[in-house]
Protein backbone atom coordinates (compact mmCIF):
# COMPACT_ATOMS: atom_id res chain seq x y z
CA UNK A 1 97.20 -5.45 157.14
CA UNK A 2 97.35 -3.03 153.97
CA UNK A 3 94.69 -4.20 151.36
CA UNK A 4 95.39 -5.57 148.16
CA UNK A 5 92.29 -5.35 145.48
CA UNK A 6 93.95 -9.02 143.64
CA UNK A 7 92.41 -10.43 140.37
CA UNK A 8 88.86 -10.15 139.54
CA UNK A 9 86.70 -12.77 140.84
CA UNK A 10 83.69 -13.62 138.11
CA UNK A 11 80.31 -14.41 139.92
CA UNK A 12 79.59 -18.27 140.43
CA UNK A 13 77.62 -20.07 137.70
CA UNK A 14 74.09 -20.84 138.54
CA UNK A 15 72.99 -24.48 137.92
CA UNK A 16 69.17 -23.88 137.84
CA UNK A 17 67.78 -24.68 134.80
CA UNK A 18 64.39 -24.17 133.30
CA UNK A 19 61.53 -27.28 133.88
CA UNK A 20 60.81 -26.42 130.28
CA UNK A 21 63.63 -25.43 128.48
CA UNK A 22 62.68 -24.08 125.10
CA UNK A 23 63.32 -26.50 121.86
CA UNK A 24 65.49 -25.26 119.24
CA UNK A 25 65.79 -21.85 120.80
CA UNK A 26 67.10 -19.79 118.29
CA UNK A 27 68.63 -16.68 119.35
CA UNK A 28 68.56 -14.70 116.48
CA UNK A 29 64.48 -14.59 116.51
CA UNK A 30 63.37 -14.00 119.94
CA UNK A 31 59.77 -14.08 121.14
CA UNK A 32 57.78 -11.01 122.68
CA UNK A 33 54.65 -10.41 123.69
CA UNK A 34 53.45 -13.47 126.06
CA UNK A 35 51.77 -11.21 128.55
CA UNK A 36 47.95 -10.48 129.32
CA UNK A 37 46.83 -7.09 130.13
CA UNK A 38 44.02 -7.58 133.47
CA UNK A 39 41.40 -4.88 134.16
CA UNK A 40 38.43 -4.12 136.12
CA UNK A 41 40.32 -3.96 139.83
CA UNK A 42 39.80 -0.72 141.92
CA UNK A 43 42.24 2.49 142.38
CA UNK A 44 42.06 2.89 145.69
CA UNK A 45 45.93 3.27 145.68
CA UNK A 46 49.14 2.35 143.43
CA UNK A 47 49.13 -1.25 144.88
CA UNK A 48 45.60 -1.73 145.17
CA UNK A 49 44.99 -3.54 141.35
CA UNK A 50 48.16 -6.24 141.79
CA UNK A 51 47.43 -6.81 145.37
CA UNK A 52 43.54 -7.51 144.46
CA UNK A 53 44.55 -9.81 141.30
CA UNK A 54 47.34 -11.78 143.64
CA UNK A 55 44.27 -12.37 145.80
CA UNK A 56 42.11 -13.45 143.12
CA UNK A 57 45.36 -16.41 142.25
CA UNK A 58 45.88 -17.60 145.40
CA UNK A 59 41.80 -18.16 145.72
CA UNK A 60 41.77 -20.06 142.52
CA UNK A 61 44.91 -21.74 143.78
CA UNK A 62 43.39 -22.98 146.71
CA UNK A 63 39.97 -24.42 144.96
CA UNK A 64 42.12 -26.62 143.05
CA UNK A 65 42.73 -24.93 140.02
CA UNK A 66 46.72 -25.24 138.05
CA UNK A 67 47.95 -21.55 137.62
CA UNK A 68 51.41 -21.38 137.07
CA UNK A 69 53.58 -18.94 139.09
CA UNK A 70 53.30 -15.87 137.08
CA UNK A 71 54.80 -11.95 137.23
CA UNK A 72 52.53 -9.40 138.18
CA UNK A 73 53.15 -5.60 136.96
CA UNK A 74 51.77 -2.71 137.53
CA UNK A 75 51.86 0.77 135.42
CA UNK A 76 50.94 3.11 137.44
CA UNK A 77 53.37 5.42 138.42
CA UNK A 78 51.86 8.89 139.62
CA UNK A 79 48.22 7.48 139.66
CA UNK A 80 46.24 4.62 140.35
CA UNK A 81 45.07 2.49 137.34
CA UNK A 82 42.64 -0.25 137.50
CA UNK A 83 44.93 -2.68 134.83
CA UNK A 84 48.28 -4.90 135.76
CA UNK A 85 50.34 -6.70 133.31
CA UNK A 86 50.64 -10.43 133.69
CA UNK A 87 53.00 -12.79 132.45
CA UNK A 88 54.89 -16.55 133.56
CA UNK A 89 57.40 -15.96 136.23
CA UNK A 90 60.81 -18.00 135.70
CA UNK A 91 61.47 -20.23 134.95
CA UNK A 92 58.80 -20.75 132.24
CA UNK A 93 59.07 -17.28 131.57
CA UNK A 94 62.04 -17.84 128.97
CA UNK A 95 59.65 -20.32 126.95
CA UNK A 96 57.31 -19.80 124.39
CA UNK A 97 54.25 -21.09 125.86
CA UNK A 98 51.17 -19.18 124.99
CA UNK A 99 48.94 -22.08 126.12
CA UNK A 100 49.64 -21.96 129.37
CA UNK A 101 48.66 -18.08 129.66
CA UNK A 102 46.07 -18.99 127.62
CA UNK A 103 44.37 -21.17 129.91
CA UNK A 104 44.52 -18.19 132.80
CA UNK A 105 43.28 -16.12 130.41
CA UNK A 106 40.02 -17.83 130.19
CA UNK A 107 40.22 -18.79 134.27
CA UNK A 108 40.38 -15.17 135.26
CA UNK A 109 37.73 -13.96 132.49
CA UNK A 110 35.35 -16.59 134.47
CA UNK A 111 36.11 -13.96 137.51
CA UNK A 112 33.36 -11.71 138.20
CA UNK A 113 34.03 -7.93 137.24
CA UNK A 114 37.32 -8.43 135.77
CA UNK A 115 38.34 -8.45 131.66
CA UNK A 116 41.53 -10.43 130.64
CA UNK A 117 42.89 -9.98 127.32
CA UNK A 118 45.95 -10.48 125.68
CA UNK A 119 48.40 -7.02 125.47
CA UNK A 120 48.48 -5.84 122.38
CA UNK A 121 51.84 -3.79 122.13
CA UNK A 122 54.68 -2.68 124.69
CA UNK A 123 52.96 0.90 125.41
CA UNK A 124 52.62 1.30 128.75
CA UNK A 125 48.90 2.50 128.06
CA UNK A 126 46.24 0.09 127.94
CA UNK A 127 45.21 1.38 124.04
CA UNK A 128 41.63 -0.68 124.51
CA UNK A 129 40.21 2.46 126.22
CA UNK A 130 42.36 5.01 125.28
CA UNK A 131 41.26 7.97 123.11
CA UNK A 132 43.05 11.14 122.36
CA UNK A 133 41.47 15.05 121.37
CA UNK A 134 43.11 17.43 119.34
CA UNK A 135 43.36 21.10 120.88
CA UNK A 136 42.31 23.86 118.24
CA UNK A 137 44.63 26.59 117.71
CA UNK A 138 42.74 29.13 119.14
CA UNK A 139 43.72 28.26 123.03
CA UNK A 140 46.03 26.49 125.11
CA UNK A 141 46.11 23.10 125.81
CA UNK A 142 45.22 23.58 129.42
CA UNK A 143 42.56 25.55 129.00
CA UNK A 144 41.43 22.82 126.72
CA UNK A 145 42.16 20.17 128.97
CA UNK A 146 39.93 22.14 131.88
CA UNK A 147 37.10 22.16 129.38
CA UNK A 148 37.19 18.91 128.37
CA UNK A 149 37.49 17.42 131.75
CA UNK A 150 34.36 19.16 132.76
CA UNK A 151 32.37 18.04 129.70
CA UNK A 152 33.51 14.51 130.08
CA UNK A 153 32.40 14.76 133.92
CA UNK A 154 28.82 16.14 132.29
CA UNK A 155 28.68 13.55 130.13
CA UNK A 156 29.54 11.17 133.05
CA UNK A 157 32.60 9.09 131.66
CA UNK A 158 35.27 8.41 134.64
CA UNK A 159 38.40 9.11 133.42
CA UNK A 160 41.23 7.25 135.08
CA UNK A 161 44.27 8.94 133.47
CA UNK A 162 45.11 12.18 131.14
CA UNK A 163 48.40 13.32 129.62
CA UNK A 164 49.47 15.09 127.08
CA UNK A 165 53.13 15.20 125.86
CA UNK A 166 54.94 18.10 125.62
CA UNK A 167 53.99 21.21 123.39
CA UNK A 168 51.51 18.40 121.46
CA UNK A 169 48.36 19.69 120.69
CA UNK A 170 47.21 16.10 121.67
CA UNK A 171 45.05 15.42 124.86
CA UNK A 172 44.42 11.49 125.97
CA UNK A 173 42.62 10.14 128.20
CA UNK A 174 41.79 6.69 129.33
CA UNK A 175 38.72 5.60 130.89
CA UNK A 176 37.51 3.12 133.14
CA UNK A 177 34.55 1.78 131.24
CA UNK A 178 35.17 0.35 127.58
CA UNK A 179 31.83 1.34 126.95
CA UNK A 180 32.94 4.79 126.70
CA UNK A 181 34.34 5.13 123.82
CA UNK A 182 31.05 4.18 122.11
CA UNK A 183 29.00 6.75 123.69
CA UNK A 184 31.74 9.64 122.15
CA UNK A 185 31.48 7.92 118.77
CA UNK A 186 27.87 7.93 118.77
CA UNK A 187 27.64 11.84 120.23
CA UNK A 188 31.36 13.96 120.06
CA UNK A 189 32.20 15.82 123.19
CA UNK A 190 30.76 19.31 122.81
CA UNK A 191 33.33 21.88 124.12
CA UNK A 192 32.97 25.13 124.12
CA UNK A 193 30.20 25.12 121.94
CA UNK A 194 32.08 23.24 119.28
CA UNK A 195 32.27 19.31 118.53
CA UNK A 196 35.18 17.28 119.19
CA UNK A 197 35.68 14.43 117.90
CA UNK A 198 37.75 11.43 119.08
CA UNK A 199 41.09 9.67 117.57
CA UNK A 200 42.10 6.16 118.80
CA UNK A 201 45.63 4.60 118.42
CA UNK A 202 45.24 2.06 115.26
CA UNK A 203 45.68 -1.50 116.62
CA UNK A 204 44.63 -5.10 116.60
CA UNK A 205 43.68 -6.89 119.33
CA UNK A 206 45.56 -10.29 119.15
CA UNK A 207 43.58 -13.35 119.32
CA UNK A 208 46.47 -15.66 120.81
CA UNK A 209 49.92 -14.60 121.51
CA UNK A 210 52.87 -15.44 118.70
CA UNK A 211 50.36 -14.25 116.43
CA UNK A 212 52.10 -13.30 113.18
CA UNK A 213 51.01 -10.89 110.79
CA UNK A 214 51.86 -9.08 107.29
CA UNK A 215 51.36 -5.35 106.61
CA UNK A 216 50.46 -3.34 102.93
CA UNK A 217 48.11 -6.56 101.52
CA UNK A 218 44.91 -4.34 101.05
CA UNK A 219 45.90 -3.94 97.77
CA UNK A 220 45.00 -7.93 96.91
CA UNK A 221 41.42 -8.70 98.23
CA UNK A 222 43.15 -12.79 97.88
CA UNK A 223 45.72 -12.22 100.22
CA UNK A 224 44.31 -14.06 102.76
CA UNK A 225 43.90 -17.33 100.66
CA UNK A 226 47.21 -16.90 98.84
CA UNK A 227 49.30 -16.88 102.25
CA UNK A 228 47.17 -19.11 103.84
CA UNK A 229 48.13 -21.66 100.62
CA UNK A 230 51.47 -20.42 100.71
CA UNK A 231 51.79 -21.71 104.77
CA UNK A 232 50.30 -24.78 103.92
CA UNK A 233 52.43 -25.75 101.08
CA UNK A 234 55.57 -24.55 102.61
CA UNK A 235 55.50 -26.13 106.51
CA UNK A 236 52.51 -28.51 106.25
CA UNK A 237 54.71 -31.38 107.03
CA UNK A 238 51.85 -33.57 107.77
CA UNK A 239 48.63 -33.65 105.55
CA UNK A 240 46.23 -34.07 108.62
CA UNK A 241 47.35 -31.30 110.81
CA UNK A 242 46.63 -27.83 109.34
CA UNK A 243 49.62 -24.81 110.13
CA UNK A 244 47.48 -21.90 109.96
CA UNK A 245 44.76 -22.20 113.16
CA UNK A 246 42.86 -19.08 112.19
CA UNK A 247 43.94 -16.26 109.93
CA UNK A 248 41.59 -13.04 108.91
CA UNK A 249 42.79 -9.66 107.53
CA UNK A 250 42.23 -6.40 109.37
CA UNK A 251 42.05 -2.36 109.19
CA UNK A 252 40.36 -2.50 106.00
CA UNK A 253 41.89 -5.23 104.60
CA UNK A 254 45.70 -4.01 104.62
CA UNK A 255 47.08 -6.12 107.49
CA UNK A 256 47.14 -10.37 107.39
CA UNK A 257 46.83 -11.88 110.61
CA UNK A 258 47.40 -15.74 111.31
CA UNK A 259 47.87 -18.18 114.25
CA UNK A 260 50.33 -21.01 113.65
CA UNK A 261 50.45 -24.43 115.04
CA UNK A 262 53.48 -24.09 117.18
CA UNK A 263 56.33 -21.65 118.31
CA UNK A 264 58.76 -23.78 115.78
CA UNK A 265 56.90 -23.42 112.55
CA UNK A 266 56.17 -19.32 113.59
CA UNK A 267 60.40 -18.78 113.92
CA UNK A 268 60.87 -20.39 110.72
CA UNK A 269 58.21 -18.30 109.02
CA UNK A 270 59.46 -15.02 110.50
CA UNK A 271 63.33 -15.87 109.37
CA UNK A 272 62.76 -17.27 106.17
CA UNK A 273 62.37 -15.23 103.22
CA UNK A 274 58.85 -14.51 102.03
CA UNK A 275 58.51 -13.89 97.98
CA UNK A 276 54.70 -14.21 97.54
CA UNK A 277 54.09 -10.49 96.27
CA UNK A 278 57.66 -10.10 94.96
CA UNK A 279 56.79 -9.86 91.57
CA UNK A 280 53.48 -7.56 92.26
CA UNK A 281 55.28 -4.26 92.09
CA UNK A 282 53.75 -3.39 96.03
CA UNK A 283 55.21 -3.17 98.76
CA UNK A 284 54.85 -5.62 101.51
CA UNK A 285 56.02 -6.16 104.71
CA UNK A 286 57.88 -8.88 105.81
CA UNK A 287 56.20 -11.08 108.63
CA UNK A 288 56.49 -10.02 111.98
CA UNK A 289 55.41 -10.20 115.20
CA UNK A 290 51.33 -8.59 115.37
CA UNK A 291 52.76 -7.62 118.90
CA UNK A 292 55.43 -5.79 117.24
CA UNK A 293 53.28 -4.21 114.57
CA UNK A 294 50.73 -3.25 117.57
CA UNK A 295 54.37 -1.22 119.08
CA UNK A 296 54.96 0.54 115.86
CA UNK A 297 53.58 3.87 115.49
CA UNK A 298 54.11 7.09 114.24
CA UNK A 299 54.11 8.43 117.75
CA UNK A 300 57.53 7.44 118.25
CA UNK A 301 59.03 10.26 116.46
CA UNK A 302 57.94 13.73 117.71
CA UNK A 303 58.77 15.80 114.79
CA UNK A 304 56.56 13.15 112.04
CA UNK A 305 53.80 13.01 114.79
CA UNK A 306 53.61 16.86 115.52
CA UNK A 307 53.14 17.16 111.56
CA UNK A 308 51.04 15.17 110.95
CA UNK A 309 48.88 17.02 114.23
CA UNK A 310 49.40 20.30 112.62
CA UNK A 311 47.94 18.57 109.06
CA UNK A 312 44.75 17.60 110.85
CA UNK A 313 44.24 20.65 112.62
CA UNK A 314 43.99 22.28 109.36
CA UNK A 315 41.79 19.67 107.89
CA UNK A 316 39.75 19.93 111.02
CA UNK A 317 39.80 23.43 110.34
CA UNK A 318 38.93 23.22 106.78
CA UNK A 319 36.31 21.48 108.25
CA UNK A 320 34.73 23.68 110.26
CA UNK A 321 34.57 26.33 108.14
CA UNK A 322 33.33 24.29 104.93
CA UNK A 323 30.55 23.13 107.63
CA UNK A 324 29.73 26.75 108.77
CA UNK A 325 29.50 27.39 104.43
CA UNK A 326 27.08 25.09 104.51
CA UNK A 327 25.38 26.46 107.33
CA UNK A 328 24.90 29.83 105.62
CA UNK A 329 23.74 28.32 102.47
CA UNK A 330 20.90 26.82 104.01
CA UNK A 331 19.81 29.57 106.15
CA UNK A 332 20.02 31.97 103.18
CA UNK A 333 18.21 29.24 101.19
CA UNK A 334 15.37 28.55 103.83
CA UNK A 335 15.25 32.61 104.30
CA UNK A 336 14.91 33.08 100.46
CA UNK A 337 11.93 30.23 101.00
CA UNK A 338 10.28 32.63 103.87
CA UNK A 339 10.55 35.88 101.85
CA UNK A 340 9.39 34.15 98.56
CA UNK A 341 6.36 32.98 100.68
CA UNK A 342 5.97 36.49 102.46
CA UNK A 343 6.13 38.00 99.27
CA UNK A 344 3.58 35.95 97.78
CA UNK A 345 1.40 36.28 100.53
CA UNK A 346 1.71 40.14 100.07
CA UNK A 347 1.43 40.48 96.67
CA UNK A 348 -2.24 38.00 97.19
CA UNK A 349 -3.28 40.42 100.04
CA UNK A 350 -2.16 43.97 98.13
CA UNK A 351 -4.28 43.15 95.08
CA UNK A 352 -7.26 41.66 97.41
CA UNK A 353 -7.10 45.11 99.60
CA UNK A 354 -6.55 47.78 95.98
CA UNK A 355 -9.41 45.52 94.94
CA UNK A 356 -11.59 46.30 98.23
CA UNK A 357 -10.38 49.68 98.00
CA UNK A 358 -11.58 50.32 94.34
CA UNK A 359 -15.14 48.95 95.45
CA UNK A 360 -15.14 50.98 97.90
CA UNK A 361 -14.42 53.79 96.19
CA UNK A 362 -16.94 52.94 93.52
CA UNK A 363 -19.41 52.73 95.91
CA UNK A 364 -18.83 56.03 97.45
CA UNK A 365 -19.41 57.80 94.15
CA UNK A 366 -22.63 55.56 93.92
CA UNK A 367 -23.53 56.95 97.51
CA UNK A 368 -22.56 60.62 96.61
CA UNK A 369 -24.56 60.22 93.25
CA UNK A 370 -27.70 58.60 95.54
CA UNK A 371 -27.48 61.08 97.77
CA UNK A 372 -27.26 64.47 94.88
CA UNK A 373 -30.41 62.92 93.27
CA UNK A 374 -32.21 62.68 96.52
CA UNK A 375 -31.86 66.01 97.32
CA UNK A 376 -32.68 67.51 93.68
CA UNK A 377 -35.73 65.13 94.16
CA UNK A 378 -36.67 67.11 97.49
CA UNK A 379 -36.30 70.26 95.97
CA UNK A 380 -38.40 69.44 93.24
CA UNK A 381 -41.07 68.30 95.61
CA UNK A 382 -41.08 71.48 96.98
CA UNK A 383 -41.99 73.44 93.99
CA UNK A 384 -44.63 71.51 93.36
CA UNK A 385 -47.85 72.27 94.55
CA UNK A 386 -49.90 69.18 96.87
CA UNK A 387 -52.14 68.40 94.69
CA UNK A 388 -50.38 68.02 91.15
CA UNK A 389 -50.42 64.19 90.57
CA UNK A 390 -46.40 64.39 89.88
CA UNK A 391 -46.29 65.25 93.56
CA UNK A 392 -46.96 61.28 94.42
CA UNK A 393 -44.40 59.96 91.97
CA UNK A 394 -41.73 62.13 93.27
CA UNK A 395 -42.13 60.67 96.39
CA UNK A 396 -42.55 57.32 95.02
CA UNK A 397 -38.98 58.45 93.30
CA UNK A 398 -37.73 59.20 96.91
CA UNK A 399 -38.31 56.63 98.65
CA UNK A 400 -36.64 54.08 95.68
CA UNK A 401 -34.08 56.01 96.10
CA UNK A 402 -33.70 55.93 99.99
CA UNK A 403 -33.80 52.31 99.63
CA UNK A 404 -31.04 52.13 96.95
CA UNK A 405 -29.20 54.80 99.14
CA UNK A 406 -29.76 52.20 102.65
CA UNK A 407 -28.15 49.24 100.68
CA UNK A 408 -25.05 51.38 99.49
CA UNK A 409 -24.19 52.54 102.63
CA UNK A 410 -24.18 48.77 103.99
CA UNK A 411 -22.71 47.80 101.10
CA UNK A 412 -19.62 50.14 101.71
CA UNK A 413 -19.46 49.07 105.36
CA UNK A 414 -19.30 45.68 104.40
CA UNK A 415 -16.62 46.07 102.14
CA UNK A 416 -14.62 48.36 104.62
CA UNK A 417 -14.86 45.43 107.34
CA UNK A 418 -13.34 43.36 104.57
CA UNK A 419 -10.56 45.85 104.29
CA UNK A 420 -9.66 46.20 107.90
CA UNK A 421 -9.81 42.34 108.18
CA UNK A 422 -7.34 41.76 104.96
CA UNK A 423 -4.76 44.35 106.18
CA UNK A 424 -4.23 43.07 109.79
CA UNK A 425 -3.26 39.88 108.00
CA UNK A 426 -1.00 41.82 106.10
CA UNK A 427 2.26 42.60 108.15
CA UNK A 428 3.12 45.97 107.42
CA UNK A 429 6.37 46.33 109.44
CA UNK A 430 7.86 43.91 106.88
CA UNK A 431 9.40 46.25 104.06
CA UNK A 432 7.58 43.87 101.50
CA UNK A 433 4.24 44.67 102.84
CA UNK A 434 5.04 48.22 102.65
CA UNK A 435 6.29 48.50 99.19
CA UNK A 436 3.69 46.54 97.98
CA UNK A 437 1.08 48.75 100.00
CA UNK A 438 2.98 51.90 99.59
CA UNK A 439 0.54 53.47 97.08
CA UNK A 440 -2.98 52.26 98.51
CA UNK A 441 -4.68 55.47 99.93
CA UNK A 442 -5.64 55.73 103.20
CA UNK A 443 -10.08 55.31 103.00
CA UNK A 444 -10.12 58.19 105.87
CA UNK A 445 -8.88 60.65 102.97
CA UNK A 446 -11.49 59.10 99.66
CA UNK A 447 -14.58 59.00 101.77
CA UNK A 448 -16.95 61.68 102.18
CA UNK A 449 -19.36 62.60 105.44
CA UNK A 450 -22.39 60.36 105.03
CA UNK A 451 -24.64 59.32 107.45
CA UNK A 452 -24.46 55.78 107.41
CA UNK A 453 -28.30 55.93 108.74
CA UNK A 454 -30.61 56.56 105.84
CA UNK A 455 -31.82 60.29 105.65
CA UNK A 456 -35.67 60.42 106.21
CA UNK A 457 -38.02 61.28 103.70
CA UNK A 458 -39.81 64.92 104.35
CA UNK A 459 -42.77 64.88 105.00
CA UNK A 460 -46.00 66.34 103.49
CA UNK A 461 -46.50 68.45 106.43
CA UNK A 462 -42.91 69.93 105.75
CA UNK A 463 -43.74 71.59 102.66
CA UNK A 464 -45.43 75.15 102.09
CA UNK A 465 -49.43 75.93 102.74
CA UNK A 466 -51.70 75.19 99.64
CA UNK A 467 -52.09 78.18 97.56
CA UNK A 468 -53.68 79.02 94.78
CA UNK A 469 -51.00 81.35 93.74
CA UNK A 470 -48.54 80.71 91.51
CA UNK A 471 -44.52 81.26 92.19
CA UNK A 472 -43.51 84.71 91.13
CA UNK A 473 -41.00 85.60 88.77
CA UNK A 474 -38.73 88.00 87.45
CA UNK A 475 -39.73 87.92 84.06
CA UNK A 476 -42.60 88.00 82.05
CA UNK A 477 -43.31 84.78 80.96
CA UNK A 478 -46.38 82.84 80.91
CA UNK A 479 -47.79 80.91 83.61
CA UNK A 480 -46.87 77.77 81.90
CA UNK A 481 -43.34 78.42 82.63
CA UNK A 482 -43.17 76.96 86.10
CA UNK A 483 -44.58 73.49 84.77
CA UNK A 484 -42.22 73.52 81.86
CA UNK A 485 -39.20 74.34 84.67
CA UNK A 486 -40.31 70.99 86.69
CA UNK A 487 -40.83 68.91 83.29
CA UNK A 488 -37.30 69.67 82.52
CA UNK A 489 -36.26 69.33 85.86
CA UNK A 490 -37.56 65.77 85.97
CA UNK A 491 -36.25 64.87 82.52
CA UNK A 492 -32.92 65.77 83.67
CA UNK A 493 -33.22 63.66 87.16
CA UNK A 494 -34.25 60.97 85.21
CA UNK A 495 -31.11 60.74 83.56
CA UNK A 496 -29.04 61.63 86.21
CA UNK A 497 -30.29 59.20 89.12
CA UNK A 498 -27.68 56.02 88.21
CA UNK A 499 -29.41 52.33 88.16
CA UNK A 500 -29.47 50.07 91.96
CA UNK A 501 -26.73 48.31 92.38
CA UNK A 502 -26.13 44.80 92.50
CA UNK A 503 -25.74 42.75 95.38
CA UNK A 504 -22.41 41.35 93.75
C-alpha cells in the first residue's frame, strides 16, 4: 500500500493536574527563583554531589521525615563541583511555595558537613565562594593563571573551578571552603612579587525566596520605614497580620529588601505601580524580584564589562605607582634622617679630634721647648766649675725640668690614645667623614722624634776634672768675663724655660 501522510494529528491532552494548583495565577507576573543551592558533597566525579544528596533524601525519608519529591541539578559540566541545585519536582513545582523548600532547607542544614542556602541568581556559578583577579597588562593571562594557581596552592586554598572568558583580563576561581575568601581579604595573594587583590560579584544573599526588593534608595537613609509604611497602608487588609515579615536595606544602603506575607500580596506589589519617590527627582527602581536583581550584572555585556576591566587596570595601575611614590618618599625621607644623624655625628667627632689634635700639637711645642731648655741647662752646667754654688741650682733647674718634661710626654700620649679612639668611631669611608676630616693633618707629619722615656740627668762624674784654670779665650778680656757669660746665660734661661703645665 502507497503511504499517505493525512491531516495532522495534535498530541492527546493530559488530564493530570497539580495537588496544589496555584491561586490566582497570573500569567503576566511569573515567579522565579524557588530553588536552594546545596554544598559541601565530594568531587569524586560529575555524579558524585547529586547521587550523595539523593542519598541523604531517601535517609531522611525513611526516618520519618515529609520531604516533598524535589529536582535535583547538577552544574558541572567539564569538572566536578561539590554544589547541586534543588528545587520541587512537579507537580508542586508550578506553585509558589517557598515554605515547603523552606522547611528542607533547615532539614538538610541539620545534615552534618553540608550548607543549604537559598540561590541567589540564575548564574550557573555558586557566587558565595566565587572571587575573580584581574591580570596586569604586563603578561598573559595564562601565565597569570599558572602563577596564581601556584600561590593559591602555597597559600593552601583548594580551588574547585577556574575560568576565564575570552580575551578578559578576568581570572575566577571558586573554592571549596567559604572560609577562603576571608583569608585573601585579610592577606592579598602575592604574585610575582606584587599584591593582588580580590573582586567578588555584588549580591545579596536572599533570606526567603519571593523576596522582593527596590534598587537606587541609598540616597534616603528613611527608605526603609517609608516603604515599609507604604506596604502596610496599601495591602494591610487586616490590622493584626503585618505584610512586610522582615525588610532591611543592603550594599550600603542603596538596595530595599522585604519579605511579604504571601505569594498574592508580592504579585500585586510587583504589578502595581509604585509612586513613593516620584516626586524626589531620583531615580528608583521599580520592585522586582531580589532573585532577579541577584541575575543582573554588568557581566552580561562584554563590551561594558571589558571597559570597565580596562578602567580598573589603570586605576590599579595608578595605584601601584602612586604606592611605589610613596615608597620613595619615605626612603629618601628616612635616608635624609640617617645622613642628618651621620652628619651630626661627624661634625661632633671632627671638632672633638681638631680639638685633640690642637692639644696635641700644643703640647709638642711644650715638649720641644722642655726639651731646648734642658739641654741649654746641661751646657751651662758644663761651664761651670764643681764647686761654684750655681752648680747645685742648675741641677736643681734640671731635674724640675725633667719632671715637667716626664708629664708632657704622658700628657701627649694620653691625648694621642684619645685621638686614635675618636677617629675609629668616625667612619671615614663615608664622604661626610672625609670632608669634614679632609683638612686635619696627619700627627705622624706635626710630631717631632722624642723619646717618650725621660732623658737622664748627667751626672757629676760626666763633667770635666777640677781645675784651677780658667777657660781660655780669644780675646783679652778680664777674668770676670766667663762669670758674666753664665749670669747672662742664666738670665736668658730663666726667661726662656715656659711655666709646668696643667693637668687640665
Amino acid at each position: 500500500m502507497k503511504f499517505q501522510a493525512g491531516e495532522y494529528v495534535p498530541y492527546p491532552v493530559s488530564r493530570t493536574r497539580p495537588d496544589t494548583p496555584p491561586p490566582e495565577l497570573d500569567l503576566t507576573h511569573p515567579f522565579t527563583g524557588l530553588e536552594l543551592i546545596i554544598s559541601g558533597f565530594p568531587r569524586d566525579s560529575i555524579n558524585a554531589s547529586p547521587n550523595h544528596l539523593a542519598v541523604i533524601l531517601d535517609e531522611l525519608r525513611d526516618q520519618g521525615k515529609a520531604i516533598p519529591k524535589l529536582d535535583i541539578v547538577s552544574p558541572a559540566t567539564n569538572e566536578p563541583l561539590d554544589f547541586v541545585w534543588v528545587s520541587l519536582a512537579s507537580p508542586l513545582k508550578e506553585t509558589p511555595r517557598p515554605d515547603i523548600l523552606d522547611n528542607v532547607l533547615k532539614l538538610l542544614n541539620e545534615e552534618q558537613g553540608i550548607r543549604a542556602d537559598w540561590r541567589e541568581s540564575s548564574s550557573r556559578v555558586d557566587k558565595r565562594r566565587q572571587i575573580y583577579f584581574l591580570a596586569d597588562s604586563s603578561t598573559t593571562l595564562a601565565t597569570f593563571k599558572t602563577d596564581t594557581d601556584k600561590a593559591l596552592a602555597a597559600r593552601r586554598l583548594e580551588v574547585q573551578s577556574s575560568y576565564s572568558v575570552g580575551d578578559n583580563t578576568r581570572l575566577f576561581y571558586t573554592f571549596t571552603d567559604f572560609t577562603a575568601i576571608n583569608s585573601l581579604l585579610n592577606r592579598p595573594l602575592e604574585v610575582g612579587g606584587r599584591f593582588y587583590h580580590l573582586r567578588c560579584s555584588r549580591y545579596i544573599q536572599p533570606k526567603y525566596r519571593l523576596e522582593v526588593a527596590i534598587n537606587g534608595v541609598g540616597a534616603f537613609p528613611q527608605a526603609k520605614a517609608l516603604i515599609d509604611r507604604y506596604l502596610e497602608d496599601t495591602y494591610r487588609g487586616e490590622p493584626a497580620d503585618p505584610v512586610v515579615r522582615d525588610s532591611r536595606v543592603e550594599l550600603d544602603g542603596s538596595v530595599y529588601c522585604a519579605i511579604l506575607r504571601t505569594p498574592y500580596i508580592t504579585r500585586r506589589f510587583l504589578s502595581e505601580p509604585f509612586e513613593v519617590f516620584n516626586d524626589t527627582g531620583v531615580f528608583v527602581s521599580p520592585p522586582q524580584y531580589l532573585y532577579t536583581l541577584n541575575s543582573r550584572d554588568s557581566g552580561s555585556n562584554p563590551y561594558v564589562q571589558k571597559q570597565l576591566d580596562a578602567l580598573t587596570t589603570s586605576a590599579e595601575s595608578l595605584k601601584t605607582t602612586i604606592e611605589n611614590v610613596i615608597k620613595d618618599q619615605n626612603d629618601t625621607k628616612a635616608q635624609y634622617q640617617r645622613d642628618r644623624s651621620d652628619l651630626i655625628s661627624a661634625f661632633r667627632d671632627s671638632i672633638q679630634i681638631n680639638f685633640l689634635t690642637n692639644q696635641i700639637t700644643a703640647t709638642q711645642s711644650d715638649i720641644s721647648s722642655l726639651q731646648t731648655s734642658l739641654d741649654h741647662q746641661e751646657s751651662l752646667k758644663f761651664l761651670l766649675p764643681v764647686d761654684d754654688p750655681r752648680h747645685s741650682f742648675i741641677t736643681d733647674r734640671m731635674s724640675r725640668i725633667q719632671s715637667q718634661l716626664h708629664d708632657a710626654v704622658a700628657r701627649k700620649l694620653q691625648l694621642q690614645d684619645e685621638l686614635n679612639a675618636k677617629q675609629l668611631t668616625l667612619t671615614a669611608a663615608s664622604s661626610t667623614a672625609s670632608a669634614l676630616t679632609a683638612g686635619i693633618p696627619d700627627m705622624e707629619s706635626i710630631t717631632h722624634p722624642i723619646s717618650t722615656s725621660t732623658p737622664p740627668v748627667p751626672e757629676v762624674t760626666h763633667l770635666a776634672q777640677p781645675t784651677n784654670k780658667r777657660p781660655r779665650v780669644d780675646d783679652n778680656d778680664n777674668d770676670d768675663s766667663d762669670c758674666r757669660e753664665v749670669e747672662q746665660a742664666m738670665q736668658i734661661d730663666d726667661i726662656s724655660v715656659p711655666r709646668p703645665m696643667s693637668s687640665e
